[in-house]
Protein backbone atom coordinates (compact mmCIF):
# COMPACT_ATOMS: atom_id res chain seq x y z
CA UNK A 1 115.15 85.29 79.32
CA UNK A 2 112.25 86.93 77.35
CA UNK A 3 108.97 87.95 79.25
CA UNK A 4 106.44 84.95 80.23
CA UNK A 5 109.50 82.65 79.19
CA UNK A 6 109.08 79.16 81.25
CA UNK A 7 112.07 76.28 81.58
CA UNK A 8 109.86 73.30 82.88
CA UNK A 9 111.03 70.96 85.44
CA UNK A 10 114.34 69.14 85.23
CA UNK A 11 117.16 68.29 87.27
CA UNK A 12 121.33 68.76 86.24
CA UNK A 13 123.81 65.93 87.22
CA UNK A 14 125.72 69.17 88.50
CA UNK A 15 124.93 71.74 91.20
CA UNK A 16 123.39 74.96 89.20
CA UNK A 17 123.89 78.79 90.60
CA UNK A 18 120.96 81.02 89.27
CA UNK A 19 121.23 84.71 89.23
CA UNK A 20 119.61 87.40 87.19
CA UNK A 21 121.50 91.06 87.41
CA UNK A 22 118.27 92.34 86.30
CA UNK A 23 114.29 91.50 86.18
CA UNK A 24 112.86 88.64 88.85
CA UNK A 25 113.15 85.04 88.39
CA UNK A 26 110.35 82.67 89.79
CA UNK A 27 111.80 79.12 90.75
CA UNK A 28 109.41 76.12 91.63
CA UNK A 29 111.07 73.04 93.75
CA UNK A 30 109.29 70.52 95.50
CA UNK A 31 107.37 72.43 98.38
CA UNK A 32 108.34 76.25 97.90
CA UNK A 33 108.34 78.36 95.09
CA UNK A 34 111.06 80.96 95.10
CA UNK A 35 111.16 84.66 93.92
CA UNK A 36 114.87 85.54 92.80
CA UNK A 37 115.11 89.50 92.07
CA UNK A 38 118.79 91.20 91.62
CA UNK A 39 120.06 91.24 95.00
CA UNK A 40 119.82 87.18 95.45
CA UNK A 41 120.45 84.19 93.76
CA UNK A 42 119.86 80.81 93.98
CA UNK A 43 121.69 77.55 94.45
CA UNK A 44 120.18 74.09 93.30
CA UNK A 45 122.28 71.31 94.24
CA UNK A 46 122.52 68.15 91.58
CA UNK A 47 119.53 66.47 91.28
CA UNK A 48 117.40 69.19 92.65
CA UNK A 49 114.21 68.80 89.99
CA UNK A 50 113.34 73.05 89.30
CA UNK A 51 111.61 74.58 86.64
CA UNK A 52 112.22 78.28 86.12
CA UNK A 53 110.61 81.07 84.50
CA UNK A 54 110.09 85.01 84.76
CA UNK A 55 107.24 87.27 83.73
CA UNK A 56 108.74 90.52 82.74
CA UNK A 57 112.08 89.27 81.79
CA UNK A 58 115.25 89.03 83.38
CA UNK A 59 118.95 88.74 82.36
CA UNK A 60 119.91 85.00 83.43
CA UNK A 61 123.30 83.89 84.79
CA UNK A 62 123.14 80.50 84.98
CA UNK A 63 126.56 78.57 86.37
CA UNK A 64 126.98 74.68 86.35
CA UNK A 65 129.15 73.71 89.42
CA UNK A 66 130.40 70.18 89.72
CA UNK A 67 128.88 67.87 92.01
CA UNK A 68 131.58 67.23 94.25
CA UNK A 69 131.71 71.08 95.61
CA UNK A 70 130.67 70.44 98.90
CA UNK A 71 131.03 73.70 100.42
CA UNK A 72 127.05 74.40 99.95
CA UNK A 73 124.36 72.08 100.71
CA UNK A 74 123.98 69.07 98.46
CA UNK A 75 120.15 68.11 99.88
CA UNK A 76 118.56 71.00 99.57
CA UNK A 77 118.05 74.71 97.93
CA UNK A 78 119.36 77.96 98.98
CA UNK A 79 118.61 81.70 98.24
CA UNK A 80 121.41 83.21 98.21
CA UNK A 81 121.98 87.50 99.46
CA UNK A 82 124.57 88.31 96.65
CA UNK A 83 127.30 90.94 97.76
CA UNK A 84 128.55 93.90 94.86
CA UNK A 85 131.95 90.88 94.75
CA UNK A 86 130.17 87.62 94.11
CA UNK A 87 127.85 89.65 91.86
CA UNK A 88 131.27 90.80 90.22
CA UNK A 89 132.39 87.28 90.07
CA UNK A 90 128.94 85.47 88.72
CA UNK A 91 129.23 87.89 85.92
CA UNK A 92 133.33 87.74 84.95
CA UNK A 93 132.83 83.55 85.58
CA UNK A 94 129.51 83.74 82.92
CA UNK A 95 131.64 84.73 80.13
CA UNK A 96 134.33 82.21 79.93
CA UNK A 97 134.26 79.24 77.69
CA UNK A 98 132.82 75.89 78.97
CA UNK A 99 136.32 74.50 78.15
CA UNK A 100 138.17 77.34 80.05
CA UNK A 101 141.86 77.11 81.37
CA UNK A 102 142.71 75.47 84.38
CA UNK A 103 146.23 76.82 85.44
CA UNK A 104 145.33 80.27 84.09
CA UNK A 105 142.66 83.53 84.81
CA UNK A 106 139.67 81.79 84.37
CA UNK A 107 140.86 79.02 87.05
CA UNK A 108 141.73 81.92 89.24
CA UNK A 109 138.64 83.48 89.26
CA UNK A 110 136.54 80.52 89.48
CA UNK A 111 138.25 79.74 92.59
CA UNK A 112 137.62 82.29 94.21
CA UNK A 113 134.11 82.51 93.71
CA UNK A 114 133.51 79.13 94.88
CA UNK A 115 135.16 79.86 98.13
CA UNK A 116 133.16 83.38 98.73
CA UNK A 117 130.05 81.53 97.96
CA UNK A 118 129.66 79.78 101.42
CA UNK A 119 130.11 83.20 103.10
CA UNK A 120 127.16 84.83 101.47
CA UNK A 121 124.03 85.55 103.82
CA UNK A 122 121.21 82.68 103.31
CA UNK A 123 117.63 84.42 102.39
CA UNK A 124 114.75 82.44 103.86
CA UNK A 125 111.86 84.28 102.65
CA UNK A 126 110.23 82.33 99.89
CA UNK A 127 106.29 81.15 99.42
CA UNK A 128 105.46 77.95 100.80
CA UNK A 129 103.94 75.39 98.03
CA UNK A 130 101.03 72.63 99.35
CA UNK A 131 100.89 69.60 97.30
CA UNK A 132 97.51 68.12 97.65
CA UNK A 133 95.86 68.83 93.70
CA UNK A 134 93.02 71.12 95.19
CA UNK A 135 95.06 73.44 97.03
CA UNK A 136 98.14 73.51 94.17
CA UNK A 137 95.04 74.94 91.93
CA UNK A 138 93.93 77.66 94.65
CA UNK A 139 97.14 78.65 95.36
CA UNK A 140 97.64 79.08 91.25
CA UNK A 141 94.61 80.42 91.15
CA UNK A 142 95.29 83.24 93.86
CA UNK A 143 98.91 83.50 92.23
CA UNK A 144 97.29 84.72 88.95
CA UNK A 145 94.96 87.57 90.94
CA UNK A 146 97.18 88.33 94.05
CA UNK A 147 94.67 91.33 94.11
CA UNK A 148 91.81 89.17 94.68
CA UNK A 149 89.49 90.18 97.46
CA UNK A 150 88.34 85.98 98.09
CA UNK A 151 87.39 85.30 101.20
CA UNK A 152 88.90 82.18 103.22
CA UNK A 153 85.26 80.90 103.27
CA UNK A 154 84.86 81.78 99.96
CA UNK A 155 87.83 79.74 99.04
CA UNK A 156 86.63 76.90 101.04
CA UNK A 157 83.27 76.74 99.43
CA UNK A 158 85.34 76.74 96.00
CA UNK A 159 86.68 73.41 96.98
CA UNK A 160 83.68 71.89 98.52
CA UNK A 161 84.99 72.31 101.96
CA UNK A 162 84.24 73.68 105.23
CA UNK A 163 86.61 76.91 106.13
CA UNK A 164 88.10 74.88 109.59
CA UNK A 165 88.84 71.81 106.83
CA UNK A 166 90.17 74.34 104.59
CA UNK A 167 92.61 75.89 107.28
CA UNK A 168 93.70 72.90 109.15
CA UNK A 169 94.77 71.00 105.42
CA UNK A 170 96.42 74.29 103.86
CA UNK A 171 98.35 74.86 107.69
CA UNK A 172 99.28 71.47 107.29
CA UNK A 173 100.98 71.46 104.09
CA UNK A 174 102.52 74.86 103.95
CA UNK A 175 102.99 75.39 107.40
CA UNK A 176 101.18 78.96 107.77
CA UNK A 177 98.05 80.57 107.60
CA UNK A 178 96.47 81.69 104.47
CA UNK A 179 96.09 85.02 105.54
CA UNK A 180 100.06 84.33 106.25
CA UNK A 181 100.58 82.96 102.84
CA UNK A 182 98.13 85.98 100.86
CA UNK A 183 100.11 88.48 102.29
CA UNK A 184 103.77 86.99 101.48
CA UNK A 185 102.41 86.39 97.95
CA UNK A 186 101.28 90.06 97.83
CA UNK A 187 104.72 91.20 98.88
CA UNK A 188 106.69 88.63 96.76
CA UNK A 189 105.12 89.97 93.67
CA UNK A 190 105.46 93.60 94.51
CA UNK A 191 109.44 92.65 94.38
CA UNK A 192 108.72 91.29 90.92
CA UNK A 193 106.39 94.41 89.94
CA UNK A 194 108.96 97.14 91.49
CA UNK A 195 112.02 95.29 89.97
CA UNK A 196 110.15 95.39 86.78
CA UNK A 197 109.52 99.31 86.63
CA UNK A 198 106.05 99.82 87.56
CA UNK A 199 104.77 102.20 89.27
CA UNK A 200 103.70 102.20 93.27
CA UNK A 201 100.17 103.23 91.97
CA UNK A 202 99.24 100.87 89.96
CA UNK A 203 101.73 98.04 91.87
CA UNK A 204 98.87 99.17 95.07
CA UNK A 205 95.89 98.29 92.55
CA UNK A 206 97.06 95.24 91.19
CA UNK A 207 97.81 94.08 94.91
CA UNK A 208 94.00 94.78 95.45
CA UNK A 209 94.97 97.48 97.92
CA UNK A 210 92.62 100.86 97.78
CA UNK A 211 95.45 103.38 97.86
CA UNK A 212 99.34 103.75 98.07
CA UNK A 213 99.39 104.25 101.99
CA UNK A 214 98.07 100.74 102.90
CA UNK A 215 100.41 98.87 99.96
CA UNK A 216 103.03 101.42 101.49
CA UNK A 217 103.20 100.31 105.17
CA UNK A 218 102.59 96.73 104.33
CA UNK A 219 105.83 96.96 101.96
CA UNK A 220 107.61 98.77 104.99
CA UNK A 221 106.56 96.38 108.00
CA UNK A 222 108.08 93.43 106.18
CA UNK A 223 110.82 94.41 104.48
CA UNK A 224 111.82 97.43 106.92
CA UNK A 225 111.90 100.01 103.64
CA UNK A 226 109.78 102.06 101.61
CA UNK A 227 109.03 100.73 98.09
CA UNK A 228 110.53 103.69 97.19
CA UNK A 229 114.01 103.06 99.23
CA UNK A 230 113.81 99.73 97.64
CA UNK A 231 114.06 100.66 94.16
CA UNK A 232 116.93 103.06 95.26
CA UNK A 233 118.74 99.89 96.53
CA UNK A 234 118.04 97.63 93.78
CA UNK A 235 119.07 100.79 91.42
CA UNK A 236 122.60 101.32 93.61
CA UNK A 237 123.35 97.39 93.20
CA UNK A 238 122.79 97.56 89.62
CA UNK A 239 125.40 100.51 88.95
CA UNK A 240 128.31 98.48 91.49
């Protein structure tokens, strides 16, 4: 997929496995939106409505799965943590024809990918999506500038609102805290930045963050690595 490229929202009468071996995908369904970079993939049952895009670019794998596998959820989405042999697999199964053989190689291998799939990890981080039409247009809004320095009062007074109102309706929908929900965005796209090639500088002041240090130990408190040890392992899945 080319930079800023955007698939709208639709829904397959098949089950769909998204995966990009390189740049970040962002995935919208109903409640969440979903940030996809090398080392996971996604899984969108049939009728799951998604629209896709990426802002940098990525190389898409996209698999259509019938709908009667039933070894993966059928009602819902799943982020998927992709091991060096399903990653193996996603890419072997991606060049075979849509009319492939089914006694031969390509049968084979298909196979066996479908049965690893239900042992891979399941990711849960993702950014919770409200759905009131006020708070879909903040949460754009901070989405575009996630290196904004707005205020929670400051958004509140953006919507007409009192800041209690504000928190109680946007705890409701998404089930955290702004503050909560700022911060995961900040780390989200710092995935996307990172896995894109820029550099921890300038990813620190586009995150609104004064320095390196502060962007640094945020980075490090949630995900348990440096952004530097985090390009290493992005960089060590790409070469397996």
């Amino acid at each position: 997929m080319p930079a800023r490229h955007y698939f709208p929202a639709h829904k397959h009468k098949w089950h769909q496995l998204l995966y990009a071996s390189s740049g970040v995908l962002t995935i919208d369904v109903i409640g969440k939106r979903l940030f996809i970079p090398p080392e996971n993939a996604v899984w969108l049952p049939c009728g799951c409505r998604h629209s896709v895009s990426t802002e940098y670019g990525a190389e898409l794998k996209s698999l259509y799965i019938d709908g009667k596998y039933q070894r993966l959820p059928t009602d819902k989405s799943l982020v998927l943590k992709i091991s060096p042999i399903i990653k193996a697999l996603i890419i072997e199964v991606s060049t075979f024809d849509v009319e492939y053989s089914i006694s031969g190689y390509e049968e084979e291998v298909i196979s066996l990918m479908l049965s690893t799939l239900p042992r891979l990890k399941h990711v849960t981080d993702h950014l919770p999506w409200p759905t009131s039409v006020e708070l879909l247009k903040m949460c754009n809004q901070l989405y575009e500038r996630p290196g904004g320095k707005q205020t929670t009062l400051m958004l509140a007074e953006d919507l007409a609102m009192s800041k209690r109102t504000l928190e109680r309706k946007f705890h409701r929908e998404t089930g955290i805290t702004i503050q909560a929900w700022s911060l995961r965005l900040r780390f989200l796209k710092a995935i996307e930045l990172l896995t894109s090639g820029h550099s921890i500088t300038n990813i620190a002041l586009d995150l609104g963050y004064s320095s390196p240090s502060p962007f640094i130990y945020m980075f490090r408190n949630i995900s348990g690595m440096s952004p530097g040890e985090y390009i290493t392992s992005i960089s060590n899945t790409k070469e397996k």
